[in-house]
PDB file of N, CA and C in Angstrom:
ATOM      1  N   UNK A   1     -14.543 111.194 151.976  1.00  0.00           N
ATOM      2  CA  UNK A   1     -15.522 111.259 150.913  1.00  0.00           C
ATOM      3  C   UNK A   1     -16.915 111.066 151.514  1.00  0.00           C
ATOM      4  N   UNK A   2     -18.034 111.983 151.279  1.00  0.00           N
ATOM      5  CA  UNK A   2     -19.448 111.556 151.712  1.00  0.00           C
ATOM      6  C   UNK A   2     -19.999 110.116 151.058  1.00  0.00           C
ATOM      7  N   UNK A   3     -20.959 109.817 151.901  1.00  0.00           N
ATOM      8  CA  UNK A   3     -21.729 109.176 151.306  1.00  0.00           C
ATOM      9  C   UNK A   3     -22.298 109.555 149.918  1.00  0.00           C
ATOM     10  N   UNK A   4     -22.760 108.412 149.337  1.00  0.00           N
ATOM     11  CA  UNK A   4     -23.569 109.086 148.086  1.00  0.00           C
ATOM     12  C   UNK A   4     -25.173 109.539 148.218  1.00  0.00           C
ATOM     13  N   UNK A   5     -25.733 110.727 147.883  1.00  0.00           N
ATOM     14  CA  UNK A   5     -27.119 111.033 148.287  1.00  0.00           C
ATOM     15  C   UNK A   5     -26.837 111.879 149.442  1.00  0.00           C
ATOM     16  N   UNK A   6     -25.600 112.374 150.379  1.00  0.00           N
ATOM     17  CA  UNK A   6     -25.548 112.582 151.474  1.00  0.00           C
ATOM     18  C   UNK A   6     -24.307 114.449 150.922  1.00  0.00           C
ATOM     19  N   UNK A   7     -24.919 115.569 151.523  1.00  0.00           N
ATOM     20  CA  UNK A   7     -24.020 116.491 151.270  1.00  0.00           C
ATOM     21  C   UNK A   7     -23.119 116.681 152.600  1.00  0.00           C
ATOM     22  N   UNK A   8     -21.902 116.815 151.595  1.00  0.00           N
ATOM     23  CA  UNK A   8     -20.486 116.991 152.196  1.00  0.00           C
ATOM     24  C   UNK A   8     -21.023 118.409 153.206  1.00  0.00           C
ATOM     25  N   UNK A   9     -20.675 118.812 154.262  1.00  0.00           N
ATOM     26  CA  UNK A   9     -20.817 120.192 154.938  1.00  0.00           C
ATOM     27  C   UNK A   9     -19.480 121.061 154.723  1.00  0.00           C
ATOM     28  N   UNK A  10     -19.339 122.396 153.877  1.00  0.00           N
ATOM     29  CA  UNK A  10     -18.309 122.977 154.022  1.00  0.00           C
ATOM     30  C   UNK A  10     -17.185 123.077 154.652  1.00  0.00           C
ATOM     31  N   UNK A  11     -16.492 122.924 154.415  1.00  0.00           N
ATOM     32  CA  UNK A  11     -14.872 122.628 155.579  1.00  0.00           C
ATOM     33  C   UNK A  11     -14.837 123.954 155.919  1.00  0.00           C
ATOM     34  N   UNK A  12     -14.382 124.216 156.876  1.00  0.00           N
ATOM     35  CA  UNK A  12     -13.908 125.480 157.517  1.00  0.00           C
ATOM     36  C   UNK A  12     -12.618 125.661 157.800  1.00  0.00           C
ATOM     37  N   UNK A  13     -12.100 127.040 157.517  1.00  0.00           N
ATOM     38  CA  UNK A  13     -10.675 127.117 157.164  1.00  0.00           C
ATOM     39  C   UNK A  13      -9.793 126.809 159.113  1.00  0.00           C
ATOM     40  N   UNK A  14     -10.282 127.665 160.048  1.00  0.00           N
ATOM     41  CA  UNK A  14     -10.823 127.451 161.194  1.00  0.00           C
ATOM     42  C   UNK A  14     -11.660 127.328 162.159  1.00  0.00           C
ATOM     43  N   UNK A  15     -12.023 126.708 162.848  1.00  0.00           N
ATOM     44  CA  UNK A  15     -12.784 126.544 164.011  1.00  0.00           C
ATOM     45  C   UNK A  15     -12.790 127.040 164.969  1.00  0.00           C
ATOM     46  N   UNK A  16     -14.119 127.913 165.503  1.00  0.00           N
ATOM     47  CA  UNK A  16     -13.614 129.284 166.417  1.00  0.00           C
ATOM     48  C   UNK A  16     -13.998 127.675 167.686  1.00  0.00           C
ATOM     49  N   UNK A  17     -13.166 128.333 168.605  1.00  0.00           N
ATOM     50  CA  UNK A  17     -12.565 127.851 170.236  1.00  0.00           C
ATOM     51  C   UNK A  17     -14.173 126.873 170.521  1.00  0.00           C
ATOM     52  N   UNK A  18     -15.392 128.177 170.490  1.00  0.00           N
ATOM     53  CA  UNK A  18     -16.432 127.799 171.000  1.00  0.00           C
ATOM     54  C   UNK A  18     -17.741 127.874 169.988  1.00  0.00           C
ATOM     55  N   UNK A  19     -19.010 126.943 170.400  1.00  0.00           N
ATOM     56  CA  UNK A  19     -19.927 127.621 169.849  1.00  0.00           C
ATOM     57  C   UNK A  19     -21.073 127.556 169.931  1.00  0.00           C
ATOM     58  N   UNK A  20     -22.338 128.617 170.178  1.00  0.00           N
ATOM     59  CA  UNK A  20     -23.430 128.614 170.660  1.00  0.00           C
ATOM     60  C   UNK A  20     -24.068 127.134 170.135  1.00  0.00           C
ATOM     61  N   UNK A  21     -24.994 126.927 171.383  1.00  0.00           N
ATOM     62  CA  UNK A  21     -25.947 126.018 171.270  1.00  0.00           C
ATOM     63  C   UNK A  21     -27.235 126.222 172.071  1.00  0.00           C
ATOM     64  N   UNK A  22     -28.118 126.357 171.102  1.00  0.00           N
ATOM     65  CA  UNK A  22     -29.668 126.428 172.067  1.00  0.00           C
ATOM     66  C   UNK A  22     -30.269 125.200 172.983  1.00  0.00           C
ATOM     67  N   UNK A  23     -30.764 125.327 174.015  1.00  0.00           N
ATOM     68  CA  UNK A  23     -31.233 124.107 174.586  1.00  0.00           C
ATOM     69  C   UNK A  23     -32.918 124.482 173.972  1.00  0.00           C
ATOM     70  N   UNK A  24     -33.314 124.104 173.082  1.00  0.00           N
ATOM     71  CA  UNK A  24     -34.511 124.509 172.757  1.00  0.00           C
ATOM     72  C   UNK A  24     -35.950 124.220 174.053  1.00  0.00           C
ATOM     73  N   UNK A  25     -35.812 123.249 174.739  1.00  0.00           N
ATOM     74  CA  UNK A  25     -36.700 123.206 175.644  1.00  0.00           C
ATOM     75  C   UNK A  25     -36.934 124.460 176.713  1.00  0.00           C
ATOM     76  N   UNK A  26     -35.695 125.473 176.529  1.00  0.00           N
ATOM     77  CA  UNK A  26     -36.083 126.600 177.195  1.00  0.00           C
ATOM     78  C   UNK A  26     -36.265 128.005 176.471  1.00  0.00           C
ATOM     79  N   UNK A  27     -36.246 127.503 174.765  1.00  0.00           N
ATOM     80  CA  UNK A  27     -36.487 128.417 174.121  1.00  0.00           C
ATOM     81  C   UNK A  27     -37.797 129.105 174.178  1.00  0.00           C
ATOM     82  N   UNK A  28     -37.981 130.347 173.843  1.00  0.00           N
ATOM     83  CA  UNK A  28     -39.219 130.937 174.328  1.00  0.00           C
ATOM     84  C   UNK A  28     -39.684 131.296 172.746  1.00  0.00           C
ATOM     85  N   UNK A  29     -38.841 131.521 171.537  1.00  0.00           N
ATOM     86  CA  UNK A  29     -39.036 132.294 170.260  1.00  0.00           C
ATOM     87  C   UNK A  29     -38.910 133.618 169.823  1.00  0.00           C
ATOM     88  N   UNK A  30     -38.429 134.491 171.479  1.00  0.00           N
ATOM     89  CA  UNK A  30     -38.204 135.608 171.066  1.00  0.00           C
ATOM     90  C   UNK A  30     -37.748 136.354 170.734  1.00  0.00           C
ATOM     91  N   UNK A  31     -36.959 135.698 169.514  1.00  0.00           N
ATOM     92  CA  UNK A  31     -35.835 135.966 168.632  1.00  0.00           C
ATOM     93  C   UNK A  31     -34.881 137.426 169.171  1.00  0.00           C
ATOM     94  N   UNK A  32     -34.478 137.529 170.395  1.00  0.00           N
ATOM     95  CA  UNK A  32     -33.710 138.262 170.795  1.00  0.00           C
ATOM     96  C   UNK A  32     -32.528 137.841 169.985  1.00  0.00           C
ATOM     97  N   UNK A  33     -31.716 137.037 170.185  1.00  0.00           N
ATOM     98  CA  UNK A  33     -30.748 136.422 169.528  1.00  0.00           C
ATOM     99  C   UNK A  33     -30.668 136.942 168.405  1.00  0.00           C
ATOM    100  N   UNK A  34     -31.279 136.886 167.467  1.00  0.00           N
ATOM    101  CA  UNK A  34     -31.287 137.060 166.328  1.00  0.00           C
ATOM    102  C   UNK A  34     -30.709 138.353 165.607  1.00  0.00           C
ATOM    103  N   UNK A  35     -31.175 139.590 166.639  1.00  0.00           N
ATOM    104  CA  UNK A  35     -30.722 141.371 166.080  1.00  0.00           C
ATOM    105  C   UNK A  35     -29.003 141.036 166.568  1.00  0.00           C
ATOM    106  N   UNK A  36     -29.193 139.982 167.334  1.00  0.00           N
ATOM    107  CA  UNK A  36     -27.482 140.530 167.992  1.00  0.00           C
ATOM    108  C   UNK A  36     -26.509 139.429 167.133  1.00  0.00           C
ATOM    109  N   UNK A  37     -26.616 138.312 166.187  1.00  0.00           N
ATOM    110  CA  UNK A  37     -25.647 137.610 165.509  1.00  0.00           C
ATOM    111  C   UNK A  37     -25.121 138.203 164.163  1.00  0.00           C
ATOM    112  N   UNK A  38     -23.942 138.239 164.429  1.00  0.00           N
ATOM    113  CA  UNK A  38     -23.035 139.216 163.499  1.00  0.00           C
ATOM    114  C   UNK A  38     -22.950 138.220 162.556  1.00  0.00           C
ATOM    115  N   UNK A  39     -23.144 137.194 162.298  1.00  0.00           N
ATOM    116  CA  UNK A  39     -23.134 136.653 160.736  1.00  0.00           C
ATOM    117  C   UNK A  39     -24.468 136.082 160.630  1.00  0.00           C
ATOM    118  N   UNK A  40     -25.565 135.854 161.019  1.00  0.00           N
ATOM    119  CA  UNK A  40     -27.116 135.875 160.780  1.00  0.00           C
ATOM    120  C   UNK A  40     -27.219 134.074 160.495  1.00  0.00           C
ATOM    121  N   UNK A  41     -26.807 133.190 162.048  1.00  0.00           N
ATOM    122  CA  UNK A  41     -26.537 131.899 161.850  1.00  0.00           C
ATOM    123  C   UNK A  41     -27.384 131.420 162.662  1.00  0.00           C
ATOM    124  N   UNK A  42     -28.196 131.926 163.115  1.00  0.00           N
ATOM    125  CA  UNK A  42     -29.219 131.386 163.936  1.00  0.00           C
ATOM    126  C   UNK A  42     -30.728 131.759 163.099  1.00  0.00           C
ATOM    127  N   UNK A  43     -31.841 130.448 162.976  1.00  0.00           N
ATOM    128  CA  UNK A  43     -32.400 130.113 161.895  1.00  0.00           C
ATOM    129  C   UNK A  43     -33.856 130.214 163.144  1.00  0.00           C
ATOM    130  N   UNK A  44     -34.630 130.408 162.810  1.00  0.00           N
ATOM    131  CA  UNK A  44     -36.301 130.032 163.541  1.00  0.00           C
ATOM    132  C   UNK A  44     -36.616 128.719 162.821  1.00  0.00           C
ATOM    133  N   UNK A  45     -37.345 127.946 163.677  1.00  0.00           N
ATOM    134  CA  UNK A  45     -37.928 126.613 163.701  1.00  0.00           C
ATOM    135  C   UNK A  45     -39.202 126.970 164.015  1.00  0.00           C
ATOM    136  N   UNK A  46     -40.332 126.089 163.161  1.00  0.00           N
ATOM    137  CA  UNK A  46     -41.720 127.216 163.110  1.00  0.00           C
ATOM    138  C   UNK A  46     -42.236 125.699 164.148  1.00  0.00           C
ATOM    139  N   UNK A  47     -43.436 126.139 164.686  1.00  0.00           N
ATOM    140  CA  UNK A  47     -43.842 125.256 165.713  1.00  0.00           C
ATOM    141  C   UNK A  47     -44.471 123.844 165.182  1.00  0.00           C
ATOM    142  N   UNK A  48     -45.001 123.178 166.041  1.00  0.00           N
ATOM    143  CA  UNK A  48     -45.183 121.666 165.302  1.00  0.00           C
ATOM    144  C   UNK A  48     -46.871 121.490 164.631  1.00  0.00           C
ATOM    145  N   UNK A  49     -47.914 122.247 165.210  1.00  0.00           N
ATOM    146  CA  UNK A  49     -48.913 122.330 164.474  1.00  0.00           C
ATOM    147  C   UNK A  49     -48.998 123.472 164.018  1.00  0.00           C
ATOM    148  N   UNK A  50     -48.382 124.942 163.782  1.00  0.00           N
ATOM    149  CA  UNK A  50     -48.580 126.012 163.427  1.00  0.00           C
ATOM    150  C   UNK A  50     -47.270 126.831 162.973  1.00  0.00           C
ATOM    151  N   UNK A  51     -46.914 127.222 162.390  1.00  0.00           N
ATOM    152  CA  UNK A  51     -45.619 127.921 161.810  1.00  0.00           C
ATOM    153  C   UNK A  51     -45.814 128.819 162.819  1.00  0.00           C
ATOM    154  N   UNK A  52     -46.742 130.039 163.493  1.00  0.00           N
ATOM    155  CA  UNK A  52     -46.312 130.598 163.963  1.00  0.00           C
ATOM    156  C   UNK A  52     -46.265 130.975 165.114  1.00  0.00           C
ATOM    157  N   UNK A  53     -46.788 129.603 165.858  1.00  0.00           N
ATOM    158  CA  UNK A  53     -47.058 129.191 167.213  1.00  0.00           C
ATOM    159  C   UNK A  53     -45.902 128.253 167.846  1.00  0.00           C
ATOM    160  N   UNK A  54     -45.360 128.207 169.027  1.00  0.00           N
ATOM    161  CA  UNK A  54     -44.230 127.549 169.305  1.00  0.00           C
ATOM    162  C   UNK A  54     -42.948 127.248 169.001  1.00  0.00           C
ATOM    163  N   UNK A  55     -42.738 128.740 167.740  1.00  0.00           N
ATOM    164  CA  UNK A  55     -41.285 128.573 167.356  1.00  0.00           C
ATOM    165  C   UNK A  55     -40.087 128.482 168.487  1.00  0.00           C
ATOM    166  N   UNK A  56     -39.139 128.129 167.910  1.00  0.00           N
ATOM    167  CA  UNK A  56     -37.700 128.435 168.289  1.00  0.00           C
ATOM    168  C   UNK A  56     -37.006 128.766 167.663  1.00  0.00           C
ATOM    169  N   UNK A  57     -35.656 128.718 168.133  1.00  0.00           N
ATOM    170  CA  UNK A  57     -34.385 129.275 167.038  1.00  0.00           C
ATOM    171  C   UNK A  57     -33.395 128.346 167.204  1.00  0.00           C
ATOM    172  N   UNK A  58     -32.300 128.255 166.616  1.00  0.00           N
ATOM    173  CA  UNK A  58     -31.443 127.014 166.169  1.00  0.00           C
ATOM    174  C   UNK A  58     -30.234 127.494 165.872  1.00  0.00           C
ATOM    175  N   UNK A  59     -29.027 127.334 165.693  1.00  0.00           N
ATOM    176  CA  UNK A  59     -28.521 127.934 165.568  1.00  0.00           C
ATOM    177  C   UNK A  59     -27.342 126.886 164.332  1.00  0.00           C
ATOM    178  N   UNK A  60     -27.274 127.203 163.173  1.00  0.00           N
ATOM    179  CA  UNK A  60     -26.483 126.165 162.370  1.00  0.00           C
ATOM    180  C   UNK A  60     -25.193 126.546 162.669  1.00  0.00           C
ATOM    181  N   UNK A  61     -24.540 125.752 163.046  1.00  0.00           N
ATOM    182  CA  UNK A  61     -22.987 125.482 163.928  1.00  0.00           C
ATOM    183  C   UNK A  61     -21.535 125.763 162.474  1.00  0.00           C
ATOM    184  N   UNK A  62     -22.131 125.556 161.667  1.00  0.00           N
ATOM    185  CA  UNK A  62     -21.285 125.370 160.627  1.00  0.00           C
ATOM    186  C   UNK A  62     -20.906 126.881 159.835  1.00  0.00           C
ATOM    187  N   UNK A  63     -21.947 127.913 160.661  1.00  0.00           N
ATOM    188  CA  UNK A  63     -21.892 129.743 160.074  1.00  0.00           C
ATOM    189  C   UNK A  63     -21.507 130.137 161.608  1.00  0.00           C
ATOM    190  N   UNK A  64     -21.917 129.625 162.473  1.00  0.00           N
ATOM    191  CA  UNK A  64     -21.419 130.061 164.083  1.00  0.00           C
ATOM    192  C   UNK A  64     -19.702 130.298 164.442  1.00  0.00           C
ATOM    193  N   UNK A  65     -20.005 131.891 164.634  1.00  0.00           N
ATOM    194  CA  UNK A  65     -18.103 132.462 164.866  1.00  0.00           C
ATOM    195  C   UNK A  65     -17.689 132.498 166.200  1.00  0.00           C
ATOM    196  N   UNK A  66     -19.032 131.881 167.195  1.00  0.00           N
ATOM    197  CA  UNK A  66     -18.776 131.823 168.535  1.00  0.00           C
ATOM    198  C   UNK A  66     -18.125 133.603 169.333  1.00  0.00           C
ATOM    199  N   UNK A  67     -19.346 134.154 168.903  1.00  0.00           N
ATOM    200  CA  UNK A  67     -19.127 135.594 168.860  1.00  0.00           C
ATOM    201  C   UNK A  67     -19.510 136.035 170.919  1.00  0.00           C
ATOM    202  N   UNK A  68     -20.455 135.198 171.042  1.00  0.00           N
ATOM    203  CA  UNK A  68     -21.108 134.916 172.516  1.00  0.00           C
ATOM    204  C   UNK A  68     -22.324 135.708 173.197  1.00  0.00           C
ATOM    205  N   UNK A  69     -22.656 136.947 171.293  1.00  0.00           N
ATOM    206  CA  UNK A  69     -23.611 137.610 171.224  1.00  0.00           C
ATOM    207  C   UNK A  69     -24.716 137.211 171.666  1.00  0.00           C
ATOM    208  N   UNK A  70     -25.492 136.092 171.378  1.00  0.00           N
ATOM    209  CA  UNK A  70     -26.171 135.109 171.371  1.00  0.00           C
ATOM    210  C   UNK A  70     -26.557 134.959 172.851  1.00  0.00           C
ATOM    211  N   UNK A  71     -25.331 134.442 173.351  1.00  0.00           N
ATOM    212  CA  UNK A  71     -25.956 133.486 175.130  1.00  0.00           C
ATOM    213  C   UNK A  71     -25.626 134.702 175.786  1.00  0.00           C
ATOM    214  N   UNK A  72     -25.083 136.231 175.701  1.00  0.00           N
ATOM    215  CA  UNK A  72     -25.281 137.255 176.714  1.00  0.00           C
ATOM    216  C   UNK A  72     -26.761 137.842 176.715  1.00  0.00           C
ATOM    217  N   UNK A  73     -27.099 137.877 175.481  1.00  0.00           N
ATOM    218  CA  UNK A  73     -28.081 138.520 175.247  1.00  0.00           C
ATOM    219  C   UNK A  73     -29.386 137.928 175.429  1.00  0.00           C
ATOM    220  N   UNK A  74     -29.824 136.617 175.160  1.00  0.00           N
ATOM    221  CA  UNK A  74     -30.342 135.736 175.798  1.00  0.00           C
ATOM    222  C   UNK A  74     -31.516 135.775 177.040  1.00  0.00           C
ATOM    223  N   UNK A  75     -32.778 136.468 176.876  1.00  0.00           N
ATOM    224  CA  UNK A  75     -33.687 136.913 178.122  1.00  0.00           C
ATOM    225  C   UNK A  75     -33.569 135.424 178.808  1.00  0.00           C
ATOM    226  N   UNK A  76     -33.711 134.367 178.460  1.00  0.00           N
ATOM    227  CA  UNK A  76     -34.022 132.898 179.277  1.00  0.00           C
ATOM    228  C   UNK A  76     -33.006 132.164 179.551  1.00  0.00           C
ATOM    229  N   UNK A  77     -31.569 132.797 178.961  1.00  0.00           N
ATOM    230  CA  UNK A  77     -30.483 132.211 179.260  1.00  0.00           C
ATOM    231  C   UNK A  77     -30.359 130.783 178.549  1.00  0.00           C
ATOM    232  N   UNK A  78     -31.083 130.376 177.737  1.00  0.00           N
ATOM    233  CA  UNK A  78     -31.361 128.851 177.508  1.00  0.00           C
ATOM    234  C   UNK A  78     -30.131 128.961 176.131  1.00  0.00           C
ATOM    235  N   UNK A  79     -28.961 129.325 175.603  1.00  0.00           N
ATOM    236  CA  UNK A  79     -27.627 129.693 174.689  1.00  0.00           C
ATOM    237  C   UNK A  79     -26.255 129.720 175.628  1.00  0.00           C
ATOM    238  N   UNK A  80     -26.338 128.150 175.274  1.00  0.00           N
ATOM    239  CA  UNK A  80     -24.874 127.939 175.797  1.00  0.00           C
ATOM    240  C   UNK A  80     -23.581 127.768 174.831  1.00  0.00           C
ATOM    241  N   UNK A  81     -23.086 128.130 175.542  1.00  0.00           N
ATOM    242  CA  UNK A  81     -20.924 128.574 174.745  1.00  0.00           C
ATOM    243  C   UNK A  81     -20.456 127.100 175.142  1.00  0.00           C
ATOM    244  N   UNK A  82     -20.210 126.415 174.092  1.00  0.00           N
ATOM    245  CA  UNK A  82     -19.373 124.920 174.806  1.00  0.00           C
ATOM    246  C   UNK A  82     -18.716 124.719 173.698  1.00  0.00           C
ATOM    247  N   UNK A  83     -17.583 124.053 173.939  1.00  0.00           N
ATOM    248  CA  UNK A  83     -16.176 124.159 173.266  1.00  0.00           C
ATOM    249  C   UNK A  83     -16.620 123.448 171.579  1.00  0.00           C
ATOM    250  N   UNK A  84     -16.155 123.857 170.951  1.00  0.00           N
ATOM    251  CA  UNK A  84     -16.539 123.329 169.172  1.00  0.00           C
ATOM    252  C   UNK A  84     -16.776 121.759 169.312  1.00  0.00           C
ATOM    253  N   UNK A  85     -15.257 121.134 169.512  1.00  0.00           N
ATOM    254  CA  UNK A  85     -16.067 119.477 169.653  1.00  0.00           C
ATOM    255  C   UNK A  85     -17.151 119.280 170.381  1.00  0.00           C
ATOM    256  N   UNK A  86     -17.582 119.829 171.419  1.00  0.00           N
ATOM    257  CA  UNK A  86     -18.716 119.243 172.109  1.00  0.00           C
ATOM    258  C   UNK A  86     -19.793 119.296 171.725  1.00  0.00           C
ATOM    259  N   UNK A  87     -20.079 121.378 171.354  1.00  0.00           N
ATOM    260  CA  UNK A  87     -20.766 121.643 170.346  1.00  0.00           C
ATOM    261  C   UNK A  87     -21.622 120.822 169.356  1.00  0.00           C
ATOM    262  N   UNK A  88     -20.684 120.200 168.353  1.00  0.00           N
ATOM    263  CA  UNK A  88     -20.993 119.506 167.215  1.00  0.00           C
ATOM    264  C   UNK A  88     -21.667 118.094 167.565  1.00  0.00           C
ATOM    265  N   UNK A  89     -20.783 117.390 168.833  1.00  0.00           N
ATOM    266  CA  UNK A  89     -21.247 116.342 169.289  1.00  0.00           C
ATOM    267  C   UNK A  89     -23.335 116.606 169.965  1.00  0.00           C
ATOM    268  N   UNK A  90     -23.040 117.625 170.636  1.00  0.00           N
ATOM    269  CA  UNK A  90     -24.226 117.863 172.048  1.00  0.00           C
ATOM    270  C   UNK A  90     -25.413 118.751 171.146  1.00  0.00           C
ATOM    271  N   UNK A  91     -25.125 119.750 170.158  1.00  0.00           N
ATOM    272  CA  UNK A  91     -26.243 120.322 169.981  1.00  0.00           C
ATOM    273  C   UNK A  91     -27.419 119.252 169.439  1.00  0.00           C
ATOM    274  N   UNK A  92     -27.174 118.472 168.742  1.00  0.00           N
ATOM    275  CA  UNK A  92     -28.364 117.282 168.058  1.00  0.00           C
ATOM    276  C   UNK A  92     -29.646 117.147 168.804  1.00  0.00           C
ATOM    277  N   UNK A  93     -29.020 116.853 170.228  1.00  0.00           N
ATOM    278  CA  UNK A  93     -29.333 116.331 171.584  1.00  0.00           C
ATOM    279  C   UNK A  93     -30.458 117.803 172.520  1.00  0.00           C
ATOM    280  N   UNK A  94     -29.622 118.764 171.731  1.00  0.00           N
ATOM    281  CA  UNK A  94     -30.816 119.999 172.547  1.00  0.00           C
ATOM    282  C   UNK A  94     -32.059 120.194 171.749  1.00  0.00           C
ATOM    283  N   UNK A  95     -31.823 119.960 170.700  1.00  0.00           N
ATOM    284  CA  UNK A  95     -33.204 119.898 169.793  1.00  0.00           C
ATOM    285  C   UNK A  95     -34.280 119.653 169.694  1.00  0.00           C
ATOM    286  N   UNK A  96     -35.105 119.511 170.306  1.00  0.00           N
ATOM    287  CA  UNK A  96     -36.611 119.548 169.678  1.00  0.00           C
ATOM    288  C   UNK A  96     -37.119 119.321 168.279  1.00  0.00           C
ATOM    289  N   UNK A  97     -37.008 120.419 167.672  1.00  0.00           N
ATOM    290  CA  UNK A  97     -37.602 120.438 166.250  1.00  0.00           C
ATOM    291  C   UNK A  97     -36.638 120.877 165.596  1.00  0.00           C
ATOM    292  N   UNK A  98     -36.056 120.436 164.414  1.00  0.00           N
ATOM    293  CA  UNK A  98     -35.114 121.042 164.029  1.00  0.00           C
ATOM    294  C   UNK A  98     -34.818 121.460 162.192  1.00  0.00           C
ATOM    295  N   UNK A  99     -34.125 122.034 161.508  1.00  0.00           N
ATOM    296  CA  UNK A  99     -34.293 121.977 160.351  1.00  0.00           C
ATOM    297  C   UNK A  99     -32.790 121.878 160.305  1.00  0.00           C
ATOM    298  N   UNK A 100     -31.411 122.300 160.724  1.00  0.00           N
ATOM    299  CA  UNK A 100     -30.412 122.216 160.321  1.00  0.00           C
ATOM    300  C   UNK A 100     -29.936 120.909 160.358  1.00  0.00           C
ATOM    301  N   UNK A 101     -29.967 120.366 161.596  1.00  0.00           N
ATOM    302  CA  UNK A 101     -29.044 118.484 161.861  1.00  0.00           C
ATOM    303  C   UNK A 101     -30.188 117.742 160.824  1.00  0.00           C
ATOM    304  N   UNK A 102     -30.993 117.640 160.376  1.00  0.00           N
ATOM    305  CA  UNK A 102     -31.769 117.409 159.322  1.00  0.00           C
ATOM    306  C   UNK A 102     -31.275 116.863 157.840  1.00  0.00           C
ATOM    307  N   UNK A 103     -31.012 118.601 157.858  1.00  0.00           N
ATOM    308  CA  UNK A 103     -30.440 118.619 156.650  1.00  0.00           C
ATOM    309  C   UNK A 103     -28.627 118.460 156.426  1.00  0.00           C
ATOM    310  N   UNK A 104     -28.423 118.332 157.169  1.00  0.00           N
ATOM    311  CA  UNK A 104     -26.782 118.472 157.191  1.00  0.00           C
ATOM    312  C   UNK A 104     -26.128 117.646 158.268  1.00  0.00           C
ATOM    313  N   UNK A 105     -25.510 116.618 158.363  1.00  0.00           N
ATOM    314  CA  UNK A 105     -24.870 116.372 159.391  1.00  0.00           C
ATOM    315  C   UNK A 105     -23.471 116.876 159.529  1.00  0.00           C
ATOM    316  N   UNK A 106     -23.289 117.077 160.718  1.00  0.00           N
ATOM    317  CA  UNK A 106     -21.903 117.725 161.016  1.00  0.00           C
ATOM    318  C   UNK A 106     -20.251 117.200 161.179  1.00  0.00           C
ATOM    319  N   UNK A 107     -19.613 117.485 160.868  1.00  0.00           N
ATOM    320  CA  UNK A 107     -18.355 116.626 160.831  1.00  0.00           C
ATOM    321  C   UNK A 107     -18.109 116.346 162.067  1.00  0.00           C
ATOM    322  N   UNK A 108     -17.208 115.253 162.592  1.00  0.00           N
ATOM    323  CA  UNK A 108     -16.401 114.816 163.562  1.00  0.00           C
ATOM    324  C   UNK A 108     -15.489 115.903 164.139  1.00  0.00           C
ATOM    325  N   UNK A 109     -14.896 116.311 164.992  1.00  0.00           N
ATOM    326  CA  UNK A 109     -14.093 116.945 165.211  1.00  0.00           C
ATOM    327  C   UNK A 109     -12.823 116.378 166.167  1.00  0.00           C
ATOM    328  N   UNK A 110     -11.659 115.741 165.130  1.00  0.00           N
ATOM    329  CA  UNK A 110     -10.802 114.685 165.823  1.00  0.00           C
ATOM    330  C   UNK A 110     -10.276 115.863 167.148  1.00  0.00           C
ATOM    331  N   UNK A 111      -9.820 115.601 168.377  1.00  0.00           N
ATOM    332  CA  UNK A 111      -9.039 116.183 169.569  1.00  0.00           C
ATOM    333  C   UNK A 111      -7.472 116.586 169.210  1.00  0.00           C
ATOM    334  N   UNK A 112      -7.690 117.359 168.882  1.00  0.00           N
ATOM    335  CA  UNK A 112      -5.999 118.325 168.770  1.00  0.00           C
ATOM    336  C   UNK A 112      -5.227 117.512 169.210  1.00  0.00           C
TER     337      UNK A 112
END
């Protein structure tokens, strides 16, 4: 049961193997990523004094099919593939600026 004041995050029927995570400190904003995600789960983060200065992109873990579109395509390489638990645990941690871990925290993912 969630907290109260706190939203539950959609359960997922499965959990794909893997799933992108941006290291935003090597994000550049140039939403390459973006033409190539087949379910449209990676979000722009507008910059810290200017919306349209110093963006990044983010990627909400909870629409992520771990397709790997993302980290091939990638000009800076900064979209890494790491296994779902880690994922959920490690992306918080690559963040910079963020709007998804914000708004949503992510479930636990007990070890098979």
């Amino acid at each position: 049961m969630a907290k109260p004041g706190v939203e539950k995050p959609p359960d997922r029927k499965r959990w794909p193997k893997q799933l992108a995570v941006v290291d935003q400190a090597g994000c550049t904003g140039c939403e390459v990523c973006l033409e190539f995600c087949p379910v449209d789960c990676i979000d722009i983060v507008p910059g810290e004094s200017d919306p349209d200065v110093g963006k990044v992109v983010e990627i909400d873990l909870m629409e992520c099919v771990g397709c790997t579109l993302c980290a091939v395509y990638c000009p800076w390489e900064t979209i890494d593939m790491l296994p779902a638990a880690e994922a959920l645990e490690m992306a918080p941690h690559y963040t910079q600026r963020t709007r998804v871990y914000a708004d949503k925290p992510y479930p636990v993912m007990e070890p098979a």
